[in-house]
Protein backbone atom coordinates (compact mmCIF):
# COMPACT_ATOMS: atom_id res chain seq x y z
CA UNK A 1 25.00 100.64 130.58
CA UNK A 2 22.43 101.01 128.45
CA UNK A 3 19.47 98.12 127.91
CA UNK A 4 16.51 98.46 125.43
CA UNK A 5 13.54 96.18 127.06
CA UNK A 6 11.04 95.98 124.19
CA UNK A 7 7.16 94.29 124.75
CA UNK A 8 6.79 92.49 121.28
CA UNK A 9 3.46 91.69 119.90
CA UNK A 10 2.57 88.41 117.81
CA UNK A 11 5.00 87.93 114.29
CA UNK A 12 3.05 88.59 111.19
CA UNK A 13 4.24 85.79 108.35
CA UNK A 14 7.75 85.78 109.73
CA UNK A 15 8.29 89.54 109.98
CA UNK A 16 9.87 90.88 112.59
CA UNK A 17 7.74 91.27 115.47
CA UNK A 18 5.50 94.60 116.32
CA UNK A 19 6.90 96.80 118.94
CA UNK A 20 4.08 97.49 121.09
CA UNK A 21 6.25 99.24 123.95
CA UNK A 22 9.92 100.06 123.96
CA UNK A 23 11.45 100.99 127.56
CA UNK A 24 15.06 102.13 128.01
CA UNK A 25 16.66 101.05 130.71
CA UNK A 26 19.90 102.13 132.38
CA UNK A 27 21.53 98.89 134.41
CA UNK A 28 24.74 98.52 135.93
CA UNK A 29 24.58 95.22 134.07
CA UNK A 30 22.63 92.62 131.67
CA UNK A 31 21.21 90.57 134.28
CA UNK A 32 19.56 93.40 136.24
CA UNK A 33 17.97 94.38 132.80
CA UNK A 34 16.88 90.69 132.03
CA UNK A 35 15.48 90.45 135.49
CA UNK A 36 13.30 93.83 134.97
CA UNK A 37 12.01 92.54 131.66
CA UNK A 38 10.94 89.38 133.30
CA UNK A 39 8.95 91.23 135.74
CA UNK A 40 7.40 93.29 133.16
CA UNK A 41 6.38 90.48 131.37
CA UNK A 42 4.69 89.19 134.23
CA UNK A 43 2.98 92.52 134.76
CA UNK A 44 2.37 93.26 131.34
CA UNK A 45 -1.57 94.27 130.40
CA UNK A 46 -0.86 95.23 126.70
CA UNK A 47 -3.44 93.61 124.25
CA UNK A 48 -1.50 91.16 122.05
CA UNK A 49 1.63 91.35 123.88
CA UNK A 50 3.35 87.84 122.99
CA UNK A 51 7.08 88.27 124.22
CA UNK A 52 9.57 90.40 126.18
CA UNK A 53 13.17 90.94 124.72
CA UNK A 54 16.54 92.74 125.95
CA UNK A 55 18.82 94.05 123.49
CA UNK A 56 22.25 95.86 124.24
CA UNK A 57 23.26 99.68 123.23
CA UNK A 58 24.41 98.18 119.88
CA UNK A 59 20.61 96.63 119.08
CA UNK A 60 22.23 93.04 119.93
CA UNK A 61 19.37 90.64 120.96
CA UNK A 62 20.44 89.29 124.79
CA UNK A 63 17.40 87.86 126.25
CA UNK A 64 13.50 86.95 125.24
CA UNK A 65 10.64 85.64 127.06
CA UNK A 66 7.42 84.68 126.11
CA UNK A 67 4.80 84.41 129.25
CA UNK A 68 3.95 81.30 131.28
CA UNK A 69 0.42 79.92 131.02
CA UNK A 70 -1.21 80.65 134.01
């Protein structure tokens, strides 16, 4: 199946967010893809990126994640 896993910068006056990265992902199934999006929030060294989010093959929102404070 395929998973979109999108690095989101910070909303702009309730906009939808900026799409700093966009990866797509091929997963045998959605929690493989969230997993992956975790760690590439956790890895992530874009400027201004404030969240990680999964969506489906039909652009259906699945999973988000904002980073921890470290």
């Amino acid at each position: 199946m395929i998973y979109f896993i999108d690095v989101l910068g910070a909303r702009r006056r309730g906009d939808q967010p900026e799409i700093l990265s966009r990866i797509i992902d091929h997963e045998s199934d959605a929690r493989e893809a969230k997993r992956k999006a975790a760690k590439i929030l956790a890895g992530v060294t874009f400027v201004g990126a404030a969240a990680v989010r999964v969506l489906d093959r039909d652009g259906v929102e699945i999973f988000s994640c904002k980073p921890t404070m470290r």
